[in-house]
N, C-alpha and C. Protein backbone atom coordinates (compact mmCIF):
# COMPACT_ATOMS: atom_id res chain seq x y z
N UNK A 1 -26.32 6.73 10.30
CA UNK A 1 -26.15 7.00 8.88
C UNK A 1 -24.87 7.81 8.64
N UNK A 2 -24.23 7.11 8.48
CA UNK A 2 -22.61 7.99 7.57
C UNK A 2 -23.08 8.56 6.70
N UNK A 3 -22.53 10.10 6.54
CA UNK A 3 -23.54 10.70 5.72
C UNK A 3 -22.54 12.09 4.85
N UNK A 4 -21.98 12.06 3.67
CA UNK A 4 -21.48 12.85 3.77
C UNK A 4 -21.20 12.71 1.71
N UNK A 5 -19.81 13.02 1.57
CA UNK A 5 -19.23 13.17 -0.25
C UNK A 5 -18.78 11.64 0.18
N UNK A 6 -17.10 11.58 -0.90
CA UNK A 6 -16.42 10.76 -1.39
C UNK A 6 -15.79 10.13 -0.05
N UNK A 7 -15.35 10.93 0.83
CA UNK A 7 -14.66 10.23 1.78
C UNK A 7 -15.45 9.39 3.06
N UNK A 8 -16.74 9.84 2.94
CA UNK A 8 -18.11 9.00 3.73
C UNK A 8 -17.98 7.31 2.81
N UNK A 9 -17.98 7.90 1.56
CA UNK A 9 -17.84 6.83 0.45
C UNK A 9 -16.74 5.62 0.50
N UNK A 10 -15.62 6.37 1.21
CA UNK A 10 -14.20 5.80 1.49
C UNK A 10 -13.44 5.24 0.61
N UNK A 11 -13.41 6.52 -0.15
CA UNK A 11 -12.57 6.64 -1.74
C UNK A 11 -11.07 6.70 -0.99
N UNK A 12 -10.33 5.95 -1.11
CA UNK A 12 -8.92 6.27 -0.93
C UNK A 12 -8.16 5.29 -0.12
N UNK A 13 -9.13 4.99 0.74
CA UNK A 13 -8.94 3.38 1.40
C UNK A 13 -8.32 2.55 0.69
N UNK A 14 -7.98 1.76 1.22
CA UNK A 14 -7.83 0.17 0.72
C UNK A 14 -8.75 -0.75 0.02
N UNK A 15 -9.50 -0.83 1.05
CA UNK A 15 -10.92 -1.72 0.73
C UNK A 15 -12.46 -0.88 0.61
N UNK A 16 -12.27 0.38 0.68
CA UNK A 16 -13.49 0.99 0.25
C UNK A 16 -14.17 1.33 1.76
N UNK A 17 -13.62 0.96 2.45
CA UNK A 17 -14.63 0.82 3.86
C UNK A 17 -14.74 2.17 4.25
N UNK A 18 -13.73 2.64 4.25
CA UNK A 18 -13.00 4.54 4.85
C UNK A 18 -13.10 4.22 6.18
N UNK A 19 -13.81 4.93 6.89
CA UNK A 19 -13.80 5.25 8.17
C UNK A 19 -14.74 4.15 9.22
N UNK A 20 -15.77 4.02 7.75
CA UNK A 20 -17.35 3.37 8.54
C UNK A 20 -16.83 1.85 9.13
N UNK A 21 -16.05 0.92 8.62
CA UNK A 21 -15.20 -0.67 9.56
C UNK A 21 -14.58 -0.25 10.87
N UNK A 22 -13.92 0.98 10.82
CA UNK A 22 -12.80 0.86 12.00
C UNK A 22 -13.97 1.24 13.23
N UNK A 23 -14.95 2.29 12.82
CA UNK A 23 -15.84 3.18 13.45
C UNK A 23 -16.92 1.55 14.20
N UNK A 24 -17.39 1.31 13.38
CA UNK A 24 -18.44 -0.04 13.68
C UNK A 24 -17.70 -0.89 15.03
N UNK A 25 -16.66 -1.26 14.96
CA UNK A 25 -16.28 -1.92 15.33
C UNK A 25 -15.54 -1.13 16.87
N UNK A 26 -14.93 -0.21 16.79
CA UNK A 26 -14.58 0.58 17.88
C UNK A 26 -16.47 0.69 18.51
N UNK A 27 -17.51 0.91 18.23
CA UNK A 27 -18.60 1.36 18.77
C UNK A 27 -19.23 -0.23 19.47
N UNK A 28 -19.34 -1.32 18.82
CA UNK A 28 -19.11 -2.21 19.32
C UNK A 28 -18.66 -2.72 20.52
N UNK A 29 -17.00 -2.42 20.36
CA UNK A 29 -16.56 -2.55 21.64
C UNK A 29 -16.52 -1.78 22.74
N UNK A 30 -17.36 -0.55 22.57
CA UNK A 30 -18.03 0.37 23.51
C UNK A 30 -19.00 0.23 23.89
N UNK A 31 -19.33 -0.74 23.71
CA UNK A 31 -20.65 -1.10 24.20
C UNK A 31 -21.89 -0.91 23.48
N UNK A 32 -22.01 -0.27 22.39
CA UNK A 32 -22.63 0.64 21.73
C UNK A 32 -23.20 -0.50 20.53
N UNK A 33 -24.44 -0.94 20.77
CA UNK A 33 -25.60 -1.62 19.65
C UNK A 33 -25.51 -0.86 18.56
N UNK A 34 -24.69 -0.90 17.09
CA UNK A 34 -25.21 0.06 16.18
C UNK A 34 -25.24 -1.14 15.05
N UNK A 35 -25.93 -0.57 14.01
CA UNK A 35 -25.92 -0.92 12.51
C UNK A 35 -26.30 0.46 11.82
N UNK A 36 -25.01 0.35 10.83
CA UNK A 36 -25.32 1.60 9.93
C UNK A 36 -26.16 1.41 8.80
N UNK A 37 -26.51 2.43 8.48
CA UNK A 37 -27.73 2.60 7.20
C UNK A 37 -27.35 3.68 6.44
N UNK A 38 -27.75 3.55 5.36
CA UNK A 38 -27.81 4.57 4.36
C UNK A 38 -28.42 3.74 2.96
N UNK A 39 -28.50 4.30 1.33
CA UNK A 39 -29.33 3.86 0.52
C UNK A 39 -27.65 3.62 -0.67
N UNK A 40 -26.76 3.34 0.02
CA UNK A 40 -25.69 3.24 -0.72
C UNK A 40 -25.02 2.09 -0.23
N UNK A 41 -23.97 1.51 -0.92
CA UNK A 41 -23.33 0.51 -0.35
C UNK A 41 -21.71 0.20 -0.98
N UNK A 42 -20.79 0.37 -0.42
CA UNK A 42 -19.40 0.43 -0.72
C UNK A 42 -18.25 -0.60 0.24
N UNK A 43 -17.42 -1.30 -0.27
CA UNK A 43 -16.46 -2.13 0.96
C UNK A 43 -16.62 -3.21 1.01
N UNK A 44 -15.76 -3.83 1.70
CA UNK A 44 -15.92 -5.24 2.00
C UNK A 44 -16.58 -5.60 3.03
N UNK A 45 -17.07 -4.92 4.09
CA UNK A 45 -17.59 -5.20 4.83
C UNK A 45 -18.85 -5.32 5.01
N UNK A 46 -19.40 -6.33 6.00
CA UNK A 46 -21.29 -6.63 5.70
C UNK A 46 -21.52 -5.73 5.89
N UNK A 47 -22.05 -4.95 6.71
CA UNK A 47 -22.50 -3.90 7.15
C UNK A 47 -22.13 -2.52 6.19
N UNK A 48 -22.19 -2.58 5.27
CA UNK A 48 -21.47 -1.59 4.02
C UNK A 48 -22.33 -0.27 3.21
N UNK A 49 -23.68 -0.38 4.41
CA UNK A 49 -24.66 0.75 3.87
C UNK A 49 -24.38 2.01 4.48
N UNK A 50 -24.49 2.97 3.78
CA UNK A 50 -24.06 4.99 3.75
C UNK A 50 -24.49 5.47 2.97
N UNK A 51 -24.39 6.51 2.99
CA UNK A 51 -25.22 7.55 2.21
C UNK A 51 -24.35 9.07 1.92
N UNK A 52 -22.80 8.32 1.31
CA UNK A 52 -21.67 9.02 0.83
C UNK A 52 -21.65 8.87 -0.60
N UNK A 53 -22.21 10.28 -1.35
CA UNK A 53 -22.19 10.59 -2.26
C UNK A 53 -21.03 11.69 -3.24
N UNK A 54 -20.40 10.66 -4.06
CA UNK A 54 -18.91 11.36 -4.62
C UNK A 54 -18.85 12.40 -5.41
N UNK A 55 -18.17 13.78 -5.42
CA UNK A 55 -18.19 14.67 -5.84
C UNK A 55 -19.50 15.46 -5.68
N UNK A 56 -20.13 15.33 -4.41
CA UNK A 56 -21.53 16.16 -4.49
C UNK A 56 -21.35 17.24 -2.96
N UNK A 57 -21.98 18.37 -3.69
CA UNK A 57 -21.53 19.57 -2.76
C UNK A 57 -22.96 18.68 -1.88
N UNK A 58 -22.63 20.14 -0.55
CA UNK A 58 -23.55 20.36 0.63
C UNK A 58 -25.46 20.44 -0.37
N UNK A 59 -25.41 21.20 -0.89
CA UNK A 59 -26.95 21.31 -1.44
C UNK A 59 -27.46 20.19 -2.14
N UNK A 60 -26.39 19.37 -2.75
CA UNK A 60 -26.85 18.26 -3.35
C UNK A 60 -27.27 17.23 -2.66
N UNK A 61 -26.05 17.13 -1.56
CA UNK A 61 -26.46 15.58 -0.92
C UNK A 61 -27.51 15.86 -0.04
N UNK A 62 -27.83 16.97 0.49
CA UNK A 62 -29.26 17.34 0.97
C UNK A 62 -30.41 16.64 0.47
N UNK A 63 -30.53 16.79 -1.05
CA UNK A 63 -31.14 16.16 -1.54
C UNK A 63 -31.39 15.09 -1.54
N UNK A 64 -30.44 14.25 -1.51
CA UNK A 64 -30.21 12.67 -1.51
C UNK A 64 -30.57 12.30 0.10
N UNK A 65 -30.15 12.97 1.07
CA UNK A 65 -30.12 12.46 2.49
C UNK A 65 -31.27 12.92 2.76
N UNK A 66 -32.47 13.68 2.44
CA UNK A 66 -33.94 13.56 2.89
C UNK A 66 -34.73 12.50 2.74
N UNK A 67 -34.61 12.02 1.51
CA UNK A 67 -35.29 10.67 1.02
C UNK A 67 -34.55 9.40 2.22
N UNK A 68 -33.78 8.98 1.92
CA UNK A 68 -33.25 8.38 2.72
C UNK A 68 -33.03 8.35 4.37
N UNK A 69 -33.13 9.33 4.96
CA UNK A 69 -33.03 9.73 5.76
C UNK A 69 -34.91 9.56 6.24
N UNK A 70 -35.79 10.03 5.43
CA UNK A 70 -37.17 9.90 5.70
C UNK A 70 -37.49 7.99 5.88
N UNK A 71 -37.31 7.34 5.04
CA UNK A 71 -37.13 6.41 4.76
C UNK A 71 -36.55 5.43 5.90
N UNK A 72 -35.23 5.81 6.10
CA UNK A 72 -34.15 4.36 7.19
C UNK A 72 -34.56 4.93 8.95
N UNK A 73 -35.22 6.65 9.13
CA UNK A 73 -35.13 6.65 10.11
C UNK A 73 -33.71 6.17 11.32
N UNK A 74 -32.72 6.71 11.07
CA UNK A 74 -31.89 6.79 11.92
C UNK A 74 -31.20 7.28 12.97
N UNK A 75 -30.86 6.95 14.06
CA UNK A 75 -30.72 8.07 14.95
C UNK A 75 -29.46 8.36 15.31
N UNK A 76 -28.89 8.21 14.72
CA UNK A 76 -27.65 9.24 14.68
C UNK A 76 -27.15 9.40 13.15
N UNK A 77 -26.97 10.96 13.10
CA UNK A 77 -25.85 10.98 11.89
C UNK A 77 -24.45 11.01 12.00
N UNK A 78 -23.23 10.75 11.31
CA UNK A 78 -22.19 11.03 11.29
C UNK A 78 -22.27 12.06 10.06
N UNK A 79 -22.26 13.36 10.08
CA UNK A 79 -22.15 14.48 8.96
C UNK A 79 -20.38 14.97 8.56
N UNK A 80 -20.18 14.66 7.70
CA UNK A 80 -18.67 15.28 6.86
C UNK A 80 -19.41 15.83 5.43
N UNK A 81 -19.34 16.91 5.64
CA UNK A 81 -19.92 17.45 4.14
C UNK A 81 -19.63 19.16 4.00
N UNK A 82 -18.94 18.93 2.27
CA UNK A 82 -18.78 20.20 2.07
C UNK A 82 -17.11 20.24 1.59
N UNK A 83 -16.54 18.79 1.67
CA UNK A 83 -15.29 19.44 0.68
C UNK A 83 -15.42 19.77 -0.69
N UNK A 84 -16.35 19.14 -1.55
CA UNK A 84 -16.81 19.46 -3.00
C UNK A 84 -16.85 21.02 -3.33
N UNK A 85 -17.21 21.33 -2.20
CA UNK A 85 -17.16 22.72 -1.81
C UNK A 85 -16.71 23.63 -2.27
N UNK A 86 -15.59 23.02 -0.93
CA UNK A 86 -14.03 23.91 -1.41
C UNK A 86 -13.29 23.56 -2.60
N UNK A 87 -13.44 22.43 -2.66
CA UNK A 87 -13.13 22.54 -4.22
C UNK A 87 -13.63 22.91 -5.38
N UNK A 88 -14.75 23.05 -5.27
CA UNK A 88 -14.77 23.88 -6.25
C UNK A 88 -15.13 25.29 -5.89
N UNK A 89 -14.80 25.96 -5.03
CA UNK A 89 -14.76 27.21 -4.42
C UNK A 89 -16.44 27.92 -4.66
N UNK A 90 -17.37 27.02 -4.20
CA UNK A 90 -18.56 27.42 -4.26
C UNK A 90 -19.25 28.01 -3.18
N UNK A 91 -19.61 29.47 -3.08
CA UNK A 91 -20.35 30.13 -2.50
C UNK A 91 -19.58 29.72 -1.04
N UNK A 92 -18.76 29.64 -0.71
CA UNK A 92 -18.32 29.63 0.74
C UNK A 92 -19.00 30.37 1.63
N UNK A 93 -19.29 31.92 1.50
CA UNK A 93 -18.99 32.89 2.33
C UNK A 93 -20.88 32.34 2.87
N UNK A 94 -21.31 31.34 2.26
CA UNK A 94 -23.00 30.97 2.50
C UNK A 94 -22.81 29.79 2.78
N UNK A 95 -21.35 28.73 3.25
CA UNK A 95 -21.62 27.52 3.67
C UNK A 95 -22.68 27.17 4.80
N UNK A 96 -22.17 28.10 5.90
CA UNK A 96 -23.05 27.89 7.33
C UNK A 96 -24.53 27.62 6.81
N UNK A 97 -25.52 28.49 5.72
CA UNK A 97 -26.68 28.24 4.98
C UNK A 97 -26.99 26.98 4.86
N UNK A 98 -26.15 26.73 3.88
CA UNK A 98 -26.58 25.08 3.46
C UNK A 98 -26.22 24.08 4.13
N UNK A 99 -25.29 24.35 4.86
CA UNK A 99 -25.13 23.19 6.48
C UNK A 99 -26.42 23.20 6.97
N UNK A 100 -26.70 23.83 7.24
CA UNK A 100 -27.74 24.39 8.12
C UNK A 100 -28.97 23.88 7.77
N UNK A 101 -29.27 24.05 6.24
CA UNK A 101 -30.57 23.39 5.62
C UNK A 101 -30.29 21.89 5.62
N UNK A 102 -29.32 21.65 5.24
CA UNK A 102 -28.84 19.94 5.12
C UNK A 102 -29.09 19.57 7.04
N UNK A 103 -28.75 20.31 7.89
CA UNK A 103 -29.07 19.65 9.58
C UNK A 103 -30.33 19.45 9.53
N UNK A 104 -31.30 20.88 9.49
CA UNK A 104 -32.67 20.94 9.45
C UNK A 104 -33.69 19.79 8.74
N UNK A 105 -33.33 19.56 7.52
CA UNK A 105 -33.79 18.12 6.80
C UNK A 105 -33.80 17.18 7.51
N UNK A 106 -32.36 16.65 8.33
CA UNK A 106 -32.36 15.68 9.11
C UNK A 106 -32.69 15.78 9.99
N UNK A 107 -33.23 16.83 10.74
CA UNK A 107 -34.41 16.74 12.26
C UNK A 107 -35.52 16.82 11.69
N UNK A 108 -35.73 17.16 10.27
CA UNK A 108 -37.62 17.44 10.24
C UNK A 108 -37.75 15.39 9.88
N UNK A 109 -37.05 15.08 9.22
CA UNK A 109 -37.49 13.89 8.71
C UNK A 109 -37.35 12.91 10.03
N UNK A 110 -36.41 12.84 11.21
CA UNK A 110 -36.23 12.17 12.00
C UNK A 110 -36.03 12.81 13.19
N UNK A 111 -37.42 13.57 13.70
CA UNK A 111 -37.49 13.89 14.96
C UNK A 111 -36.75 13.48 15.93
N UNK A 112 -35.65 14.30 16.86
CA UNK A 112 -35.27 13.78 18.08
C UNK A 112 -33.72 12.53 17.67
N UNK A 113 -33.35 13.18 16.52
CA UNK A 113 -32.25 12.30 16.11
C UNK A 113 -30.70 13.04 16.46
N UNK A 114 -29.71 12.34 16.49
CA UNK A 114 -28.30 13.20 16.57
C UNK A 114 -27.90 13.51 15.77
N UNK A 115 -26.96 14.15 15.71
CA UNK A 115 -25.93 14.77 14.14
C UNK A 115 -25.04 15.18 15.12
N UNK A 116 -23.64 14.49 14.79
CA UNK A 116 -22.28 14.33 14.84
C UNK A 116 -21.52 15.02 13.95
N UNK A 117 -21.15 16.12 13.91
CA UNK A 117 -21.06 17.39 12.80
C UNK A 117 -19.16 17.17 12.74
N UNK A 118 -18.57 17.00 11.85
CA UNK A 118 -17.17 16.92 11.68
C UNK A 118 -16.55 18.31 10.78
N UNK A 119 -15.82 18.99 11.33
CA UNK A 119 -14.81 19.82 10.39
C UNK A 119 -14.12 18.97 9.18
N UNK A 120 -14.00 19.59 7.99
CA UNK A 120 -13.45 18.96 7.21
C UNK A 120 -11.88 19.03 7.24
N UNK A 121 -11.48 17.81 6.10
CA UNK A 121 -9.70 17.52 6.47
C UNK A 121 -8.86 18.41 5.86
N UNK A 122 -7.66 18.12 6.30
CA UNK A 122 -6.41 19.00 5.86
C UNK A 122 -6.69 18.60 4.10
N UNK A 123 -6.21 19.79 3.69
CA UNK A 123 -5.80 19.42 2.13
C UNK A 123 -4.79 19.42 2.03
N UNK A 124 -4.14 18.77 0.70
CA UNK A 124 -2.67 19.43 0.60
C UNK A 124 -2.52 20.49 -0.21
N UNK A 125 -3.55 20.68 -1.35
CA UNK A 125 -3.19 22.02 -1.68
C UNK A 125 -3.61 23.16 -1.13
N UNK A 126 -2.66 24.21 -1.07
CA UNK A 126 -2.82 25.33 0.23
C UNK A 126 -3.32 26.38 -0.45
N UNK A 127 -4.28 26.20 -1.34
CA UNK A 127 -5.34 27.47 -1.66
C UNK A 127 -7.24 26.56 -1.12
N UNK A 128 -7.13 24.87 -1.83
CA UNK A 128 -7.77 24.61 -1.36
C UNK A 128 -8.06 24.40 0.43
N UNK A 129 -6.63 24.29 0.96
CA UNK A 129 -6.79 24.18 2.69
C UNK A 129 -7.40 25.57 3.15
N UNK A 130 -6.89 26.38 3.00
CA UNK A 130 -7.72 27.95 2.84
C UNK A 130 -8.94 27.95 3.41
N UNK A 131 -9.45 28.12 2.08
CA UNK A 131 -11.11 27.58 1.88
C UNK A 131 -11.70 26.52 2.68
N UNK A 132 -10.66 25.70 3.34
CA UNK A 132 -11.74 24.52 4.33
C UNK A 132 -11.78 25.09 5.95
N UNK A 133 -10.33 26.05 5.59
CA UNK A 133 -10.19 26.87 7.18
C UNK A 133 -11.56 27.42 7.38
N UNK A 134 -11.85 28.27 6.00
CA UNK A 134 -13.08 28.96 6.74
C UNK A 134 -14.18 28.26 6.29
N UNK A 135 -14.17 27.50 5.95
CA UNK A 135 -15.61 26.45 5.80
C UNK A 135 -15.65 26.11 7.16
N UNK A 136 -14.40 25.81 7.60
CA UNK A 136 -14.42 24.87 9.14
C UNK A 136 -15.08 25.66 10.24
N UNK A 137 -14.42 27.01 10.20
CA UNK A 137 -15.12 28.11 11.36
C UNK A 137 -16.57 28.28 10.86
N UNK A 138 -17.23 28.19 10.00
CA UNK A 138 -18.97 28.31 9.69
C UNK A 138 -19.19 26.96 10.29
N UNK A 139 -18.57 25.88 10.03
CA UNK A 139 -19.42 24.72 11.01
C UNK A 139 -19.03 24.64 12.36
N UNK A 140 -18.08 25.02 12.68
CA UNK A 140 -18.04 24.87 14.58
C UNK A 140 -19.18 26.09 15.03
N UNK A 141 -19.17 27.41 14.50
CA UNK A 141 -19.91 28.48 14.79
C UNK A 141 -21.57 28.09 14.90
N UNK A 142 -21.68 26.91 13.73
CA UNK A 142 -23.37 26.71 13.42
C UNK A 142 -23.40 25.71 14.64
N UNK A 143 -22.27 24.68 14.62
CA UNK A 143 -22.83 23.58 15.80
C UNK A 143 -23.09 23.99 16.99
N UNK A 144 -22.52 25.68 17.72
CA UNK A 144 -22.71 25.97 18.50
C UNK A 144 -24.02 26.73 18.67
N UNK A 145 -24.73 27.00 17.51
CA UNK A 145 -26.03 27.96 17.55
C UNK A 145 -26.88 26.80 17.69
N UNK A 146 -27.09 26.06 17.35
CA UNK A 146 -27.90 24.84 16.91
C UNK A 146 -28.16 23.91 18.25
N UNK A 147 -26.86 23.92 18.96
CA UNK A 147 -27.19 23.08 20.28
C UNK A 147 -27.42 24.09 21.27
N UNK A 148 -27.27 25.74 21.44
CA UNK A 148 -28.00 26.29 21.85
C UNK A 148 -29.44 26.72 21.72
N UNK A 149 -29.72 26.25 20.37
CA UNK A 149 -31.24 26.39 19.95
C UNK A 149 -32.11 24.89 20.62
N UNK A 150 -31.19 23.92 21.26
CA UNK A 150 -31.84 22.46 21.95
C UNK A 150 -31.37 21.60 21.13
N UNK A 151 -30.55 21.51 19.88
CA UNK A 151 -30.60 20.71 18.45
C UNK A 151 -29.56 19.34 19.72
N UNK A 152 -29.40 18.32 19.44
CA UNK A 152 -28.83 17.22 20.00
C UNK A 152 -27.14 17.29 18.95
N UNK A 153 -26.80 18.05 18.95
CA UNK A 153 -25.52 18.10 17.74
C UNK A 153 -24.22 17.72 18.90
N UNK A 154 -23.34 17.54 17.98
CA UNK A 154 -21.97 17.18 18.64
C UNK A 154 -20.64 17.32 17.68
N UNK A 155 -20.09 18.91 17.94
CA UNK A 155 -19.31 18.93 16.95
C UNK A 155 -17.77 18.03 17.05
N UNK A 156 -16.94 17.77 15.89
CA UNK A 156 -16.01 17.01 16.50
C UNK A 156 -15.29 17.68 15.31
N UNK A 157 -13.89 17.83 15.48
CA UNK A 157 -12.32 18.37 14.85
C UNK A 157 -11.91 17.27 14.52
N UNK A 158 -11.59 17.64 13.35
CA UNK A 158 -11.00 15.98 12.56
C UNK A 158 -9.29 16.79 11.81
N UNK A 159 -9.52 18.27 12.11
CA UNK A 159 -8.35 18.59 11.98
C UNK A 159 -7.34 19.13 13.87
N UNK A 160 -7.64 18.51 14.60
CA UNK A 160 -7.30 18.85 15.98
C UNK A 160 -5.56 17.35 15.45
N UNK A 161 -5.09 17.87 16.82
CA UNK A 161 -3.76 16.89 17.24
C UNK A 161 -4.05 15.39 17.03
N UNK A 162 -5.30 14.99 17.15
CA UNK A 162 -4.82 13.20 16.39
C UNK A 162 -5.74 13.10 15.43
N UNK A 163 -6.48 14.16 14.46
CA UNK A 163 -7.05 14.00 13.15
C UNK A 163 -5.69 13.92 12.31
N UNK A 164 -6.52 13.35 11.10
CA UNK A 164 -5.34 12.50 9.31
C UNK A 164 -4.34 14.13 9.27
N UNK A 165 -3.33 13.66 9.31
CA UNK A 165 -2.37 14.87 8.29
C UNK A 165 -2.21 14.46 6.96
N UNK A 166 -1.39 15.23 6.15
CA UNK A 166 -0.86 15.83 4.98
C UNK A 166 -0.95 14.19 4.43
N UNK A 167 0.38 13.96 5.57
CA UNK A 167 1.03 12.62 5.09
C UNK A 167 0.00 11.45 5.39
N UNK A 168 -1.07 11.25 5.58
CA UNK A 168 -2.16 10.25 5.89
C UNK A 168 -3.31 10.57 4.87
N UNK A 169 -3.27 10.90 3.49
CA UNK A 169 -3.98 11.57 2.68
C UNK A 169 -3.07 10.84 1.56
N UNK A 170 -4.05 10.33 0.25
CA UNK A 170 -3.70 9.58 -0.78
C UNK A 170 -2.84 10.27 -1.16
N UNK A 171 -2.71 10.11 -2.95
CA UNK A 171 -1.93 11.07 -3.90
C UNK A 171 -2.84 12.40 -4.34
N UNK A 172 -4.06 12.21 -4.51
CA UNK A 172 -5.21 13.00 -5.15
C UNK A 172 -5.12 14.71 -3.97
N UNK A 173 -4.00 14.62 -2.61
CA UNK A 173 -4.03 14.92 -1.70
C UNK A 173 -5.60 15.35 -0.48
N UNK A 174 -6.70 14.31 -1.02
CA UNK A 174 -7.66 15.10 -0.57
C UNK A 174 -8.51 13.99 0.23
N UNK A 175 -8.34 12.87 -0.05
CA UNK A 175 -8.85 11.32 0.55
C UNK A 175 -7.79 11.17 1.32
N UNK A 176 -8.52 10.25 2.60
CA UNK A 176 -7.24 9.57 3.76
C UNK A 176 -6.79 8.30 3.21
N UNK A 177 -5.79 7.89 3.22
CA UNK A 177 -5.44 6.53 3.01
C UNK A 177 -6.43 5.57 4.92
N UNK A 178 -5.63 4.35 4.83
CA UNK A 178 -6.20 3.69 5.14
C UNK A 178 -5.88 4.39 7.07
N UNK A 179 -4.64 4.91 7.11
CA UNK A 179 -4.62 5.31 8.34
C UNK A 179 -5.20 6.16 8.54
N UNK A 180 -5.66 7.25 7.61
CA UNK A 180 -6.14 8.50 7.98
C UNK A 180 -7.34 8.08 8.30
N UNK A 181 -7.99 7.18 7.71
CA UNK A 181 -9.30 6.57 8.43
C UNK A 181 -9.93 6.52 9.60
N UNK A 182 -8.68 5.58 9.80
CA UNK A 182 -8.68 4.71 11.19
C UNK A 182 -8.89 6.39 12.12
N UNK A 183 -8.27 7.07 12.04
CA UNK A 183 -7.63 8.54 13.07
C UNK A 183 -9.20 8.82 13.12
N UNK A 184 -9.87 8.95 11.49
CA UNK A 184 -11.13 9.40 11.81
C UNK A 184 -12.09 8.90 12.74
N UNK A 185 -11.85 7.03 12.68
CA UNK A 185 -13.04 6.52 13.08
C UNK A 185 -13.18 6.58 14.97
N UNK A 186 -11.70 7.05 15.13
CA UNK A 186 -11.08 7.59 16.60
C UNK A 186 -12.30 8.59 17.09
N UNK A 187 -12.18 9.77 16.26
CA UNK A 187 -12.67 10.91 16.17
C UNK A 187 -13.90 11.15 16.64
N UNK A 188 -14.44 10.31 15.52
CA UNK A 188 -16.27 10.01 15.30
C UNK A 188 -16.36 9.15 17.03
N UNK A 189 -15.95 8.04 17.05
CA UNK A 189 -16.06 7.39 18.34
C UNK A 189 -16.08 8.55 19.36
N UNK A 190 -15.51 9.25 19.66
CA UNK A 190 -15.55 10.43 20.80
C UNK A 190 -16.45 11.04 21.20
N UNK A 191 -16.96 11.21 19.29
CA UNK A 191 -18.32 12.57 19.19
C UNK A 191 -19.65 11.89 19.56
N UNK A 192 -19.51 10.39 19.65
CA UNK A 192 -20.53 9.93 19.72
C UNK A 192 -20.52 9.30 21.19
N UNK A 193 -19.53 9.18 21.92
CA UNK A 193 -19.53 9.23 23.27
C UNK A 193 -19.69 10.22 23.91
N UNK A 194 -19.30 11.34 23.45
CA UNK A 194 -20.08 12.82 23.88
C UNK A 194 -21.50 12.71 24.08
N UNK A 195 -21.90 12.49 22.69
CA UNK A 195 -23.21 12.62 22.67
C UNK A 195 -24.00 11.65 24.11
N UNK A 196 -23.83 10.67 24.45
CA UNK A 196 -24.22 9.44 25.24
C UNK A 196 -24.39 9.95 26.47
N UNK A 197 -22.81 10.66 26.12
CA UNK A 197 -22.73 11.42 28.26
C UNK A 197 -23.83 12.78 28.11
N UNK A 198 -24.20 13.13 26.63
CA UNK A 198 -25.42 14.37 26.96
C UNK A 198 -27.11 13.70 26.96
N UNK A 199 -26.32 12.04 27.10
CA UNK A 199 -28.04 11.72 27.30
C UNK A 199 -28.81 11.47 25.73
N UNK A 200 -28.04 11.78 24.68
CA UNK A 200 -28.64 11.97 23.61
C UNK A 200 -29.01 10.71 23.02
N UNK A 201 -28.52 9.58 23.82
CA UNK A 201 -28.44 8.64 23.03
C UNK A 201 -28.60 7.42 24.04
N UNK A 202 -29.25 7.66 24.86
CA UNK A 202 -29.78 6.64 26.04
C UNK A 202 -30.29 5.50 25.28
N UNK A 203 -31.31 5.74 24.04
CA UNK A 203 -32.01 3.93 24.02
C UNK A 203 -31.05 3.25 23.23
N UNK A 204 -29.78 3.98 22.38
CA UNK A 204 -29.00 3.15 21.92
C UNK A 204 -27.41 2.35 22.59
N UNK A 205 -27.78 2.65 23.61
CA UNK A 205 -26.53 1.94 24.45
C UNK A 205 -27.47 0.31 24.83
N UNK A 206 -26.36 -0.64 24.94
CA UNK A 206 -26.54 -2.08 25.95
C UNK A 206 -26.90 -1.86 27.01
């Protein structure tokens, strides 16, 4: 389940797909049996279900991703959530909180599932990049409490040396264009080969 705001949504793309075509298809050729799910549907591509909801903070799409999430039973998440956030400069200094309740939802509803936890992207405006710096340190800090608590998590940097820059980000400066995508669906592929080599994900390999 791609699971996240606007850019899960793959507002900024080309074809609407964002990240979830390049990602499918790299997992594919990893050997990796997947079909994504979610209660949404965006892109040209068959496979076009997520559960990327636009302009909705961390507490909201909580909301939305329990039902759904109770419902499709999936076992892995891809989580990007929380630029709505920073943009609208809401309660930061309590992000780690509502990360946290939004993870918890998705283990109570789907026992024994993954979550693939992503830092959010560069902005270009540098009051909003700020604000995602330290949004970013509450989610690497939580992914590390969480998989010390046994949680199956796998954090991944989408702002590290081959995550989207400045210049791989629409006009709106806050969506990837079509390359910044692709960088992501790099990204996600990693976190979810991580996960495989921790065993987390044994019945879904070939």
């Amino acid at each position: 389940m791609p699971l996240g705001g606007s850019i899960t949504h793959g507002v900024g793309s080309s074809n609407q797909n964002g990240y979830r075509e390049v990602l499918l298809q790299l997992l594919h050729r990893h050997g990796f049996y997947v079909r994504l799910v979610g209660s949404r549907k965006a892109g040209t591509m068959s496979n076009d279900e997520h559960e990327g909801w636009r302009a909705f903070r961390v507490d909201q799409i909580t909301t939305k991703a329990k039902a759904s999430a109770k419902k499709l039973q999936p076992h892995v998440f891809t989580v990007n959530a929380g630029s709505n956030d920073c943009l609208q400069g809401y309660k930061i200094e309590e992000a780690s909180n509502r990360v946290g309740d939004l993870l918890e939802s998705l283990w109570l509803a789907c026992p024994g599932s993954t979550v693939v936890l992503a830092s959010l992207l560069v902005n270009k405006d540098e009051r909003v990049d700020a604000t995602i710096r330290a949004f970013n340190q509450q989610l690497e800090t939580l992914a590390r409490i969480k998989r010390v608590e046994g949680r199956k998590i796998v954090f991944v940097d989408m702002r590290g040396g081959d995550g989207p820059l400045v210049e791989d980000l629409v006009e709106d400066g806050t969506h990837p264009n079509d390359a910044g995508y692709a960088k992501m669906a790099k990204i996600w592929l990693r976190g979810i080969q991580a996960a495989s080599n921790s065993g987390f994900l044994s019945a879904t390999r070939r």
